[in-house]
N, C-alpha and C. Protein backbone atom coordinates (compact mmCIF):
# COMPACT_ATOMS: atom_id res chain seq x y z
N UNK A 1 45.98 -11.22 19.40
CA UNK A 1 44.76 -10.62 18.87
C UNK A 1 43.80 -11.73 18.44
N UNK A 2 42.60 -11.86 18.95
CA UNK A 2 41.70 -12.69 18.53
C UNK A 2 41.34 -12.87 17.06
N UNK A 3 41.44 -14.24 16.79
CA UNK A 3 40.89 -14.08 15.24
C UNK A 3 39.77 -14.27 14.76
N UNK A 4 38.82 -13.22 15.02
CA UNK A 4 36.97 -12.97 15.02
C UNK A 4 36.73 -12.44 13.74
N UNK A 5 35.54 -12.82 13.39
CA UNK A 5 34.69 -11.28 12.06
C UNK A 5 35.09 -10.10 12.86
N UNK A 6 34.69 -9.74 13.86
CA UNK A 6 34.65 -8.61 14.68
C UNK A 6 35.64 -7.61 14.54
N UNK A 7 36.95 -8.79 14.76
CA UNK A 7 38.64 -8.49 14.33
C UNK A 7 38.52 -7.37 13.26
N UNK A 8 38.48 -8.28 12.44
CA UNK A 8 38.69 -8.62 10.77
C UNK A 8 37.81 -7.46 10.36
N UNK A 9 36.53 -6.90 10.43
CA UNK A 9 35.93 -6.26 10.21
C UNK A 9 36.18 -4.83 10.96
N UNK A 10 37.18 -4.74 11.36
CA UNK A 10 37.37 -3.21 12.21
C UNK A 10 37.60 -2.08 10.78
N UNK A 11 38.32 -2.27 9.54
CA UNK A 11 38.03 -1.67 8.80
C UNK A 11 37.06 -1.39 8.30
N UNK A 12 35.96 -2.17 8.13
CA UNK A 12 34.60 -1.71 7.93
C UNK A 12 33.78 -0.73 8.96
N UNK A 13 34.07 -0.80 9.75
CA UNK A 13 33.64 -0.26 11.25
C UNK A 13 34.55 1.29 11.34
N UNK A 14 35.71 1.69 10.56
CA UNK A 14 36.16 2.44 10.75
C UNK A 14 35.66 3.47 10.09
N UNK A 15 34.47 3.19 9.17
CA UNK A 15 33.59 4.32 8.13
C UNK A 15 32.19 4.05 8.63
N UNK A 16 32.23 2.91 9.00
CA UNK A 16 30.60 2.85 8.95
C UNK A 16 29.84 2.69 10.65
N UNK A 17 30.87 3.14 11.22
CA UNK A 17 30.60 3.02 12.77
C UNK A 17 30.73 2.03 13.42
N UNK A 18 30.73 1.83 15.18
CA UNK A 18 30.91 0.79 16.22
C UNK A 18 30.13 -0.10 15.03
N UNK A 19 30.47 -1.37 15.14
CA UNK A 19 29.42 -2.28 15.04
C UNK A 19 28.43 -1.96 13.77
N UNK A 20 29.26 -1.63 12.80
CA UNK A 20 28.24 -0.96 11.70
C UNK A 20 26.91 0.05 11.98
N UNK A 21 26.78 0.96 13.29
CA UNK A 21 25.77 1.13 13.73
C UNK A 21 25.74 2.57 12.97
N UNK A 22 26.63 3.26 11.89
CA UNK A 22 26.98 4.01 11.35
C UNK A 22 27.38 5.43 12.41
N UNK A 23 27.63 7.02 11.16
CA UNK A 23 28.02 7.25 12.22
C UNK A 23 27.59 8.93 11.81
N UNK A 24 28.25 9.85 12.26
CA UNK A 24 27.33 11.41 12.24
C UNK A 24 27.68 11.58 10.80
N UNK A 25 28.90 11.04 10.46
CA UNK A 25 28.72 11.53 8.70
C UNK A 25 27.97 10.78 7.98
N UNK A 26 27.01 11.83 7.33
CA UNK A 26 25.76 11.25 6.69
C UNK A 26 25.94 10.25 5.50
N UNK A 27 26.98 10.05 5.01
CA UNK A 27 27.09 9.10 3.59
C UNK A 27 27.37 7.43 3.98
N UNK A 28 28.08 7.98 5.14
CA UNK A 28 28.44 6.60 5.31
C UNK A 28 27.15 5.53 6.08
N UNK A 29 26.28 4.57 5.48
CA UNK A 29 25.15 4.10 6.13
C UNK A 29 25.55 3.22 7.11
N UNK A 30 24.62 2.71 8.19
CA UNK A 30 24.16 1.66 8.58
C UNK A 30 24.15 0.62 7.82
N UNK A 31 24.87 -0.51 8.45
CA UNK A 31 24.61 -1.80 7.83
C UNK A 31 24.73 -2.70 9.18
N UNK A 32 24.58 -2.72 9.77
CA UNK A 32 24.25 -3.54 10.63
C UNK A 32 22.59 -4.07 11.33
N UNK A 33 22.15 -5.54 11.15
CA UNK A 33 20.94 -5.74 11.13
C UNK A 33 20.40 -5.92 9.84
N UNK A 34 20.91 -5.19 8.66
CA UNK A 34 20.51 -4.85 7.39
C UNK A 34 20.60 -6.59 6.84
N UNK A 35 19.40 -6.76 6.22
CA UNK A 35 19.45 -8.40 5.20
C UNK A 35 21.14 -8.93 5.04
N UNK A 36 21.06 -10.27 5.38
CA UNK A 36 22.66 -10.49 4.64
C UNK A 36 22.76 -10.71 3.11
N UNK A 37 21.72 -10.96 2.55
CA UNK A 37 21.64 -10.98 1.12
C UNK A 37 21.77 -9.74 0.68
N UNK A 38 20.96 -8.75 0.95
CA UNK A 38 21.32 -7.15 0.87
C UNK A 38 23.23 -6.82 1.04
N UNK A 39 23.56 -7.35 2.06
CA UNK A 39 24.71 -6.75 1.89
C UNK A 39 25.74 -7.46 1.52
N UNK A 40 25.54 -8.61 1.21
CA UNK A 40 26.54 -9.62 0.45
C UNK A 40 26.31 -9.04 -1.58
N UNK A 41 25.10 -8.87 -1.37
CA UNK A 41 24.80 -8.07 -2.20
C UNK A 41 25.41 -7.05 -3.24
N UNK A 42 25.60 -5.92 -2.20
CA UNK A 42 26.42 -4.70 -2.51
C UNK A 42 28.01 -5.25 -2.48
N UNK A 43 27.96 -5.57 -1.60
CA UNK A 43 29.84 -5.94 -1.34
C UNK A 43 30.44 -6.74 -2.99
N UNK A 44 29.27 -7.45 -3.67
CA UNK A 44 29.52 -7.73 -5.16
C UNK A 44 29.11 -6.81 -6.12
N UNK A 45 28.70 -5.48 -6.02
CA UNK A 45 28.79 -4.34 -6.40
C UNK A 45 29.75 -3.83 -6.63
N UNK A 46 30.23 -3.84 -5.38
CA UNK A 46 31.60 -2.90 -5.23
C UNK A 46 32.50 -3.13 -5.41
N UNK A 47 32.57 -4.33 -5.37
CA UNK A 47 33.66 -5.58 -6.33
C UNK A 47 33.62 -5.76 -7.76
N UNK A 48 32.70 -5.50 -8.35
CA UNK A 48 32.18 -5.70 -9.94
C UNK A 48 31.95 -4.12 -10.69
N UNK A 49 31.96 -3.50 -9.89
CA UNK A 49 31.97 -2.07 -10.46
C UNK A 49 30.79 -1.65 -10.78
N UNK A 50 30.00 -2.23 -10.43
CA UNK A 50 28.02 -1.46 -10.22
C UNK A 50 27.74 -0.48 -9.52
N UNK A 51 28.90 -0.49 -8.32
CA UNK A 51 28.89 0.74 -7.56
C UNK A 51 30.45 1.10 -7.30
N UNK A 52 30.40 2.43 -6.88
CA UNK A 52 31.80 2.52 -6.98
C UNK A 52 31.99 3.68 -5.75
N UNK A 53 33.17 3.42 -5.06
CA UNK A 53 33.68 3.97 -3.94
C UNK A 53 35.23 3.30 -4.31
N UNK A 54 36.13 4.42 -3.79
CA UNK A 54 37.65 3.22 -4.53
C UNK A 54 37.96 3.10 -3.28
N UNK A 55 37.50 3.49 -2.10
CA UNK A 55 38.19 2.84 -0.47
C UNK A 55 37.38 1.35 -0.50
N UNK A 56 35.86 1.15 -0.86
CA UNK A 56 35.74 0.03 -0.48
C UNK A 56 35.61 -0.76 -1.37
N UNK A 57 36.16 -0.77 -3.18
CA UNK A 57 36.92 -1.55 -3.90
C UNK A 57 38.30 -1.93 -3.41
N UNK A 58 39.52 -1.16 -3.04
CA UNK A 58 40.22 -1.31 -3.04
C UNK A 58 40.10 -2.31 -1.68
N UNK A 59 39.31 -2.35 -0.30
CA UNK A 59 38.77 -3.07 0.44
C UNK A 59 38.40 -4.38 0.25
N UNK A 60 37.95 -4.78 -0.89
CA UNK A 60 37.37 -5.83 -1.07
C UNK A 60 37.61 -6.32 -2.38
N UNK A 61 38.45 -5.56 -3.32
CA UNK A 61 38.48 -6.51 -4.58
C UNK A 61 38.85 -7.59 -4.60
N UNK A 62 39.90 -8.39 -3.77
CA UNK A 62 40.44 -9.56 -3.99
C UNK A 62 39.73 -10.27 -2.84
N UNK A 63 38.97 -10.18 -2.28
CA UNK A 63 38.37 -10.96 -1.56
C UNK A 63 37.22 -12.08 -2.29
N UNK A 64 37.32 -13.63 -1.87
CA UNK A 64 36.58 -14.71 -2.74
C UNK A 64 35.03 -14.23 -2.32
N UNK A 65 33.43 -14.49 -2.83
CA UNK A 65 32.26 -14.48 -3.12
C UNK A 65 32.34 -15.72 -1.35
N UNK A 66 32.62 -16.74 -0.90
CA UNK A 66 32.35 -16.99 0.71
C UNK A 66 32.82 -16.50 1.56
N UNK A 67 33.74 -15.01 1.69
CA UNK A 67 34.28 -14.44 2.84
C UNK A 67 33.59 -13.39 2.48
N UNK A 68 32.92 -12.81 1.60
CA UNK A 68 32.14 -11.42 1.47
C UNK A 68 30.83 -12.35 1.81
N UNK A 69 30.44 -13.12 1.48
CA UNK A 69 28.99 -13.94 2.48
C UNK A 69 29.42 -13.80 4.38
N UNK A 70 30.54 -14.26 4.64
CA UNK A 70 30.78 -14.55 5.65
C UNK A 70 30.72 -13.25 6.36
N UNK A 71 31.38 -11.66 5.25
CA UNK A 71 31.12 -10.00 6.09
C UNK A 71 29.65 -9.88 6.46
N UNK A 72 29.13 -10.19 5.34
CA UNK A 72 27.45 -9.98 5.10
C UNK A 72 26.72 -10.72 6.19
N UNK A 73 26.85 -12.01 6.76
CA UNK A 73 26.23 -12.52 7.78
C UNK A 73 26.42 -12.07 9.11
N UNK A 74 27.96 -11.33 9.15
CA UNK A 74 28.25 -11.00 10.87
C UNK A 74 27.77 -9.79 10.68
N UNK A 75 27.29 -8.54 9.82
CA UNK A 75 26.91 -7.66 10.51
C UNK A 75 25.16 -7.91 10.51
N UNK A 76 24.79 -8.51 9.78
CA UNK A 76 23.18 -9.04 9.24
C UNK A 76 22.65 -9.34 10.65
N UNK A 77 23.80 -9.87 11.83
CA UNK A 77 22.94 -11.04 12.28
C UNK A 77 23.19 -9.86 13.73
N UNK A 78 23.85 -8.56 13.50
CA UNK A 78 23.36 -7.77 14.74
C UNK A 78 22.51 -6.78 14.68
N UNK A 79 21.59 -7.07 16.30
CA UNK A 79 20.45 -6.66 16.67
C UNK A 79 20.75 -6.03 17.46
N UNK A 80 20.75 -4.13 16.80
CA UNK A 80 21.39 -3.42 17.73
C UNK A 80 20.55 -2.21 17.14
N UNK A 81 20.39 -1.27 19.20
CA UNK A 81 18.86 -0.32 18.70
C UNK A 81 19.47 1.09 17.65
N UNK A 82 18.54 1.36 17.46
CA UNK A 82 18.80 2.12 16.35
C UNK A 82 18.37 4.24 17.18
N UNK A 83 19.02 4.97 16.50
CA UNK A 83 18.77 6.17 17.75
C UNK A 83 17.45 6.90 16.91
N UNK A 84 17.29 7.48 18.04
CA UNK A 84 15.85 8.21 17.30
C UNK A 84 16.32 9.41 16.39
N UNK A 85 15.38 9.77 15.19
CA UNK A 85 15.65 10.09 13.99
C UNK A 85 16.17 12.01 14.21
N UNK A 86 17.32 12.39 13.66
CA UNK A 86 17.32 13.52 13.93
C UNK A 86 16.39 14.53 13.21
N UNK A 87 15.92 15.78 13.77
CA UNK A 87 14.77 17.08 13.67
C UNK A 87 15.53 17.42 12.07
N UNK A 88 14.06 17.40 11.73
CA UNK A 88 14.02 18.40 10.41
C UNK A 88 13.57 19.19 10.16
N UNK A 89 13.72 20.42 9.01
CA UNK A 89 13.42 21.70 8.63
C UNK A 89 12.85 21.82 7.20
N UNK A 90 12.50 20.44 6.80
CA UNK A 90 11.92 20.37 6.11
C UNK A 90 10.01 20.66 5.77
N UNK A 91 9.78 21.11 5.15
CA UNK A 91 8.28 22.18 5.19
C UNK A 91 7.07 20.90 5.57
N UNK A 92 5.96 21.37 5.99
CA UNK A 92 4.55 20.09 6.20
C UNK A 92 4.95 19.67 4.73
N UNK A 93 4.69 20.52 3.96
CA UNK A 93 4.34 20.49 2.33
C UNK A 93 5.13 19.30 1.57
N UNK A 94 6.78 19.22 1.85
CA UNK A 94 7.46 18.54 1.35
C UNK A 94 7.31 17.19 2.35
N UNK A 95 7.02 17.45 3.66
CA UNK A 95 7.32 15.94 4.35
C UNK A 95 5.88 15.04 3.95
N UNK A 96 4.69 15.77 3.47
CA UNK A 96 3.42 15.42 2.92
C UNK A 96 3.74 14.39 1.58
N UNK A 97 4.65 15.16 0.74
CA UNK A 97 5.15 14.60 -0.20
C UNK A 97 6.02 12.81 -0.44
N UNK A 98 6.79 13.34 0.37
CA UNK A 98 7.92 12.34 0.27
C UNK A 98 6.79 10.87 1.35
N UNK A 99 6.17 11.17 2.32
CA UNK A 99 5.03 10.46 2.48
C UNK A 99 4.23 9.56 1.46
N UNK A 100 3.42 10.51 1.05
CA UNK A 100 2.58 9.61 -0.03
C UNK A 100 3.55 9.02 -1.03
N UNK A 101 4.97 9.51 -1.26
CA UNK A 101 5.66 8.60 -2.21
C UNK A 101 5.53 7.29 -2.03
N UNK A 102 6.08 7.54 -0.66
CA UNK A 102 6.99 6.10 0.11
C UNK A 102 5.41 5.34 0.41
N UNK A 103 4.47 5.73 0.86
CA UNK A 103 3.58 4.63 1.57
C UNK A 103 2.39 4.93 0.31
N UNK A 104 2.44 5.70 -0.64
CA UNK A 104 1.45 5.46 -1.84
C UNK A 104 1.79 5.36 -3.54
N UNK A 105 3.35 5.91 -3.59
CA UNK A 105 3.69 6.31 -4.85
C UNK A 105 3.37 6.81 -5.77
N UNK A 106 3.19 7.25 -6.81
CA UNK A 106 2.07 7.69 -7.95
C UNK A 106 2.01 7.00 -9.24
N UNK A 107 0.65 6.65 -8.77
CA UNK A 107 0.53 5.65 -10.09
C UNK A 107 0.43 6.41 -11.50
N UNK A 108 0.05 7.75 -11.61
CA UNK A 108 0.00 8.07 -12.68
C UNK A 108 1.51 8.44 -13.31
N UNK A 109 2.41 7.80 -12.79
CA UNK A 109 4.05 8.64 -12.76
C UNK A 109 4.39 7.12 -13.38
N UNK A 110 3.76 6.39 -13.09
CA UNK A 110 4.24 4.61 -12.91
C UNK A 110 5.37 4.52 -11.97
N UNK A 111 5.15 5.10 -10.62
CA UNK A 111 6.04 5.01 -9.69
C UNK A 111 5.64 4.20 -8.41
N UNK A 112 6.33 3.16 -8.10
CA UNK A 112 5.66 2.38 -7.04
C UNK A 112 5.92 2.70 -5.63
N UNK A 113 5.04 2.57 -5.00
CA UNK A 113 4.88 2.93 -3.48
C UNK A 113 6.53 2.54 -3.00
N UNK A 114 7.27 3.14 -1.90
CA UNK A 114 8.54 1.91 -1.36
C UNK A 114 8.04 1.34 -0.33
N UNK A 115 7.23 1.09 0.21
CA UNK A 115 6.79 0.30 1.29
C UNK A 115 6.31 -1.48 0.09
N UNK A 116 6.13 -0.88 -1.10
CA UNK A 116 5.87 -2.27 -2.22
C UNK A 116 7.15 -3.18 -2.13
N UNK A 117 8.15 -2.46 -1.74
CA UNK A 117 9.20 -3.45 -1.89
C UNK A 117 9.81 -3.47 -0.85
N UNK A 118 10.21 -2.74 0.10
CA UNK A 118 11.00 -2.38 0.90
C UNK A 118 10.26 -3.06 2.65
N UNK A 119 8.69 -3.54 2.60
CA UNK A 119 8.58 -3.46 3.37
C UNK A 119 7.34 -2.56 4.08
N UNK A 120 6.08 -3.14 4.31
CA UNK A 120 5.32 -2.09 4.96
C UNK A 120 5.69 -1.58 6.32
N UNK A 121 6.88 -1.98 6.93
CA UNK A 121 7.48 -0.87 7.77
C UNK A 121 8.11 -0.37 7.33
N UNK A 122 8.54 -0.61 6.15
CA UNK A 122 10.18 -0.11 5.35
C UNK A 122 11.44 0.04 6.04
N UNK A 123 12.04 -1.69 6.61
CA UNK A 123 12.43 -1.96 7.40
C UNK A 123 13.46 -3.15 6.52
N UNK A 124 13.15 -3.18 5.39
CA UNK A 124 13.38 -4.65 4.47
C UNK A 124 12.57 -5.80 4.77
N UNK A 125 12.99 -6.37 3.93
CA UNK A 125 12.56 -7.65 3.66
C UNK A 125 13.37 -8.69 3.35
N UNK A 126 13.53 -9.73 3.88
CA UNK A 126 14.65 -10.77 3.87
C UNK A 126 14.14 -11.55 2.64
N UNK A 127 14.90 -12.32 2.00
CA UNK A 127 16.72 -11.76 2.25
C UNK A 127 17.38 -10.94 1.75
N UNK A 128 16.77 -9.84 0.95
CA UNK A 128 17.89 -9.05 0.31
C UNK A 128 17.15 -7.70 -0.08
N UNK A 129 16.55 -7.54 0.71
CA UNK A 129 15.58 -6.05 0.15
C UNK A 129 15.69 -4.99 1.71
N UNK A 130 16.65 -3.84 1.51
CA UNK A 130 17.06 -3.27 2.68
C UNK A 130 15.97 -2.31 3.40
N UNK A 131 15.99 -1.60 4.30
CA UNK A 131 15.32 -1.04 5.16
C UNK A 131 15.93 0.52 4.80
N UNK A 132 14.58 1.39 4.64
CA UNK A 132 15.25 2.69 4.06
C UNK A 132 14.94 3.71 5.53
N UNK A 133 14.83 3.23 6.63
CA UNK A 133 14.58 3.71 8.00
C UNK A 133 15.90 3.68 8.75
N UNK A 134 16.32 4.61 9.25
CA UNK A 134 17.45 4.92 10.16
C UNK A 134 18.60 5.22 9.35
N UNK A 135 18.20 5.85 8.01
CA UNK A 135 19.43 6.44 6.82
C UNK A 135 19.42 7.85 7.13
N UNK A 136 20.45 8.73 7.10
CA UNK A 136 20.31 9.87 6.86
C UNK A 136 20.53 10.36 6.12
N UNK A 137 19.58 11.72 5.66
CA UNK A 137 18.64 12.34 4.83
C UNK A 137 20.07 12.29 3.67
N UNK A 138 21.23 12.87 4.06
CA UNK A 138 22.18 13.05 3.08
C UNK A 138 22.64 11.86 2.15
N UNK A 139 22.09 10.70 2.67
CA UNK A 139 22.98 9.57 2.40
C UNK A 139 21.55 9.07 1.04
N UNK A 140 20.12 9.27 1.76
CA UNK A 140 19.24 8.66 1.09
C UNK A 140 19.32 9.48 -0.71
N UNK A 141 19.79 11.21 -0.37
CA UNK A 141 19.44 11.64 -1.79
C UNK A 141 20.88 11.18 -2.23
N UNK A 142 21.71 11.01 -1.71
CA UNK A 142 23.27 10.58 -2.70
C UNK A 142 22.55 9.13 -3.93
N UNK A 143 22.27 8.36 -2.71
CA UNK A 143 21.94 6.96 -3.69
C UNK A 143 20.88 7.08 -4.38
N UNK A 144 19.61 7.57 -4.11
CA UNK A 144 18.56 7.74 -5.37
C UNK A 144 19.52 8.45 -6.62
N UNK A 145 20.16 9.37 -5.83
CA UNK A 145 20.62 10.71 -7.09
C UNK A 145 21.61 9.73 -8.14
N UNK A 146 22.32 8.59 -6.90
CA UNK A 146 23.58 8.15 -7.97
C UNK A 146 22.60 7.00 -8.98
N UNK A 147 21.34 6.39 -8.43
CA UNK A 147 20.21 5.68 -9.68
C UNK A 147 20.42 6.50 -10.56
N UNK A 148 19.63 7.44 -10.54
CA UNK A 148 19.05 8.79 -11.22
C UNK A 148 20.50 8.45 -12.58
N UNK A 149 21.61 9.33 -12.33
CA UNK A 149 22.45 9.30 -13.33
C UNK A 149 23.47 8.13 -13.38
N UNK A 150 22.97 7.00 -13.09
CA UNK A 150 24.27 6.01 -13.43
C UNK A 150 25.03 5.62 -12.58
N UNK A 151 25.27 6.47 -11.72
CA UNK A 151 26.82 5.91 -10.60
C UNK A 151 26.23 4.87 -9.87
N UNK A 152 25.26 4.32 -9.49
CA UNK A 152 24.65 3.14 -8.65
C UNK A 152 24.36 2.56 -9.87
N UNK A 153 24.22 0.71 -9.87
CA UNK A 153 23.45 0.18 -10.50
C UNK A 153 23.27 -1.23 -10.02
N UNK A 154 22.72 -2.01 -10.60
CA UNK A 154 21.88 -3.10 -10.11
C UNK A 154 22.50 -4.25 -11.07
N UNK A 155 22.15 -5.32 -10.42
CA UNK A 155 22.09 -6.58 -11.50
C UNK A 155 20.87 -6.13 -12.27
N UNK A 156 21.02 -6.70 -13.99
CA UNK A 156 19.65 -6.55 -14.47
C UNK A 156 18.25 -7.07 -14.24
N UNK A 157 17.20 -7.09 -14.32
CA UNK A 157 16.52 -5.67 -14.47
C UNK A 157 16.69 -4.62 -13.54
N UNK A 158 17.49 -3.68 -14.04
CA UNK A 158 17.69 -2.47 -12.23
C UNK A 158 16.50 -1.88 -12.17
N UNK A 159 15.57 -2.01 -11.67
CA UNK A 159 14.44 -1.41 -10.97
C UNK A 159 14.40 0.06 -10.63
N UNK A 160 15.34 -0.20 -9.73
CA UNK A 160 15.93 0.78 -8.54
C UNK A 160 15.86 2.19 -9.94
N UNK A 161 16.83 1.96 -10.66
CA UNK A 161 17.11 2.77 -11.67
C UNK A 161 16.19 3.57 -12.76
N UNK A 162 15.28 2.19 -12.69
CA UNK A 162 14.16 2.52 -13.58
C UNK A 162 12.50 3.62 -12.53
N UNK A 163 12.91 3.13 -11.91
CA UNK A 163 12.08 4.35 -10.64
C UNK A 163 12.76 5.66 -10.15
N UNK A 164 13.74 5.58 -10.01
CA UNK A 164 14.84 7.38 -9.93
C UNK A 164 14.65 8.18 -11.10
N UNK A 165 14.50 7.59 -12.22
CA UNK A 165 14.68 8.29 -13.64
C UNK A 165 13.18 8.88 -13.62
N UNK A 166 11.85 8.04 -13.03
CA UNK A 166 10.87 9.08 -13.21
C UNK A 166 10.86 10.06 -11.94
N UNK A 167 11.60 10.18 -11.05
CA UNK A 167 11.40 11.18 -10.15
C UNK A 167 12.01 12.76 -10.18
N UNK A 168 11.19 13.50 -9.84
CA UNK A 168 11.86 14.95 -9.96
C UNK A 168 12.60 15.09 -8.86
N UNK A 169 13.43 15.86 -9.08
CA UNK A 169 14.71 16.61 -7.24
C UNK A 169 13.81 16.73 -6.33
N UNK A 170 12.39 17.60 -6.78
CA UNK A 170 12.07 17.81 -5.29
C UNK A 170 11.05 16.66 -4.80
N UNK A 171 10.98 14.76 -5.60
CA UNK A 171 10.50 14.17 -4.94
C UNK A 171 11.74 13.70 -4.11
N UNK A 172 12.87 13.45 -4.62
CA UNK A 172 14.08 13.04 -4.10
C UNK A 172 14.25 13.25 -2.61
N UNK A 173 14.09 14.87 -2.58
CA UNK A 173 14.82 15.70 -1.31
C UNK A 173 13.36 15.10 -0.63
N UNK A 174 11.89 15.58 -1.10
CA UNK A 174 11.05 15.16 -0.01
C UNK A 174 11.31 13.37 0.37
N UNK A 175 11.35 12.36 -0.43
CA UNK A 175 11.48 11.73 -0.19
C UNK A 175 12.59 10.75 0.85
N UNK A 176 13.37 11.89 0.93
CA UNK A 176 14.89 11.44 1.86
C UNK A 176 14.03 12.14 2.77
N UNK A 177 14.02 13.39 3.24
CA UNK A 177 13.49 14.36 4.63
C UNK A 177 12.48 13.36 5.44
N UNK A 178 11.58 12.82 4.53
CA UNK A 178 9.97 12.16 4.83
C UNK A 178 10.73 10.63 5.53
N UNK A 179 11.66 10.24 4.83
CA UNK A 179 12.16 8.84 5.57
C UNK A 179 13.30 8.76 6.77
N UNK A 180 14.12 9.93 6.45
CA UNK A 180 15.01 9.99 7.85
C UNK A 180 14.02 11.16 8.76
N UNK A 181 12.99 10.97 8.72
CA UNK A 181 12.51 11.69 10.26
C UNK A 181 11.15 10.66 10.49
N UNK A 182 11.51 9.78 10.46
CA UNK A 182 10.65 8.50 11.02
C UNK A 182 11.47 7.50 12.01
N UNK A 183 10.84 7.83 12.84
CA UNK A 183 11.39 6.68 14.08
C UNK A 183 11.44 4.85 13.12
N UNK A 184 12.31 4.19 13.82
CA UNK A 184 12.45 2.89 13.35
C UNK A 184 11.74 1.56 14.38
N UNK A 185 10.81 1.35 13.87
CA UNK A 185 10.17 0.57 14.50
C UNK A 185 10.49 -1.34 14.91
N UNK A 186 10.07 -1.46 15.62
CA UNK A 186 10.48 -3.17 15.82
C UNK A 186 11.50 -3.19 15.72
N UNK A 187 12.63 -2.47 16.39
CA UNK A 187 13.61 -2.87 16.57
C UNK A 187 14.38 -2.67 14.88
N UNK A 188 13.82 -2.29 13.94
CA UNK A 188 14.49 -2.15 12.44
C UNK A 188 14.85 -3.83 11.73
N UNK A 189 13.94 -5.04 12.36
CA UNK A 189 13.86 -5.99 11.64
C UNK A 189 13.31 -5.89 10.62
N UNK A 190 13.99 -6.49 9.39
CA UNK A 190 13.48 -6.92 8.45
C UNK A 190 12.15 -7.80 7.91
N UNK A 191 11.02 -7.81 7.68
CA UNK A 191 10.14 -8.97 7.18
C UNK A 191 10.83 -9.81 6.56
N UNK A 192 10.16 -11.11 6.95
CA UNK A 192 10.28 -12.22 6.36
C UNK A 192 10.02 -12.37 5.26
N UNK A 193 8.63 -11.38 4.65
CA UNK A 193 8.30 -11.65 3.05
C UNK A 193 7.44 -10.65 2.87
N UNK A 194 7.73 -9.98 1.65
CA UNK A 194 6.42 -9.09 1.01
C UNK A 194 5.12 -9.77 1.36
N UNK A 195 4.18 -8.80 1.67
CA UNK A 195 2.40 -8.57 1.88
C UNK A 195 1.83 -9.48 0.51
N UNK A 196 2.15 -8.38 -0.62
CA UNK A 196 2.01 -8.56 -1.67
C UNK A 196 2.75 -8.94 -3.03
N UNK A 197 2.95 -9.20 -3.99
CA UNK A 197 3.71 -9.25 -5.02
C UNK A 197 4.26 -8.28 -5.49
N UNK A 198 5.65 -8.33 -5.74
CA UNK A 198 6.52 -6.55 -6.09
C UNK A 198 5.58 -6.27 -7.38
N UNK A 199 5.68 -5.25 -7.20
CA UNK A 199 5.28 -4.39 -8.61
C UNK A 199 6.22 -4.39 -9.81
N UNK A 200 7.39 -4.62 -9.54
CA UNK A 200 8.36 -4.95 -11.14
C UNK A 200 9.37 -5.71 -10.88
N UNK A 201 9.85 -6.16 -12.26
CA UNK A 201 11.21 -7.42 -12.00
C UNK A 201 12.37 -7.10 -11.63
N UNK A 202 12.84 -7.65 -10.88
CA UNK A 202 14.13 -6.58 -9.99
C UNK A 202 15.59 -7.56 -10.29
N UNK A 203 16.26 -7.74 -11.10
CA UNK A 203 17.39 -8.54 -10.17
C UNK A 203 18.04 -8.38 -9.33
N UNK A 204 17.89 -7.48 -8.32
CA UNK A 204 18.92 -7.59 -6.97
C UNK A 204 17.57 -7.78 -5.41
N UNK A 205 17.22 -9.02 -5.89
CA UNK A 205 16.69 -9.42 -4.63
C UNK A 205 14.74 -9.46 -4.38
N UNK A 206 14.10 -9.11 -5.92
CA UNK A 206 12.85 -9.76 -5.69
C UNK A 206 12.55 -10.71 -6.82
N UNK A 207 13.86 -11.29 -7.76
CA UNK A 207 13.12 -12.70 -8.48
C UNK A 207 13.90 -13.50 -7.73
């Protein structure tokens, strides 16, 4: 048996699809292509108890901080197409919504656009700010929802956290519907660098 990432990584691949390309069950995401800082990232999440899943603690707890760099770079560094977004039944009204979230936010909410951080394709931003394009819809309201009450969290300042808490359910749901029914553009590369300056202090990946 060859001794590759490729190998070595078939347990990861066994939830999260061929080649991390994920798979019809909606929770489990895409990570392949995704920032390697982004996902070296999480993998010290899930190791540190910021996030919690006990298949992929128990996966990775004893693993050292340069072989979870080393997971994070082999799936980071594949460039693989992404399928077009499955049909929704979600209303004009709500996909209107979850729209102006993502590409305007509301300032009177103090809620920032996600294209401010994520990317004016919302595709990420290297090195560590992920792409919220080619998620499905089920997977996007799990993780806002787990901000929202706690079960996700961030290195400090959690951002992430501090933006879920002003959102209502039905920006949530529009906001997942409005982003998994958008085709993924350029191939789902990441930018090299924010347009502009983030709108707040983040520790997981914009100081």
């Amino acid at each position: 048996m060859p001794d590759t990432l490729a190998q070595r990584t078939l347990a990861c691949t066994a939830c999260h699809g061929k080649e991390g390309r994920a798979t019809a069950q909606g929770y489990f995401p895409r990570i392949a292509g995704k920032p390697a800082g982004y996902l070296y990232g999480q993998l010290l999440n899930f190791r540190e108890g910021r996030r919690e899943y006990a298949m992929m603690t128990a996966l990775i707890e004893h693993l050292p901080d340069a072989y979870l760099a080393e997971i994070a770079g082999h799936f980071a560094a594949l460039a693989l197409p992404y399928p077009p977004p499955q049909p929704t039944d979600a209303t004009p009204a709500t996909l209107e919504l979850g729209r102006r979230l993502a590409m305007r936010g509301d300032p009177a909410r103090g809620i920032p656009a996600c294209v401010a951080c994520h990317g004016e394709s919302l595709t990420g931003v290297t090195p560590a700010l992920p792409g919220l394009l080619g998620l499905p819809r089920d997977y996007l309201v799990s993780q806002l929802g787990g901000w929202l009450t706690g079960q996700r969290r961030a290195v400090q300042p959690d951002c992430m956290a501090e933006i879920a808490r002003k959102l209502a359910p039905a920006d949530i749901g529009a906001l997942a519907s409005w982003l998994a029914a958008q085709p993924v553009p350029a191939g789902g590369k990441p930018a090299s660098a924010l347009a502009t300056p983030p709108p707040l202090k983040c520790g997981s990946g914009l100081n």
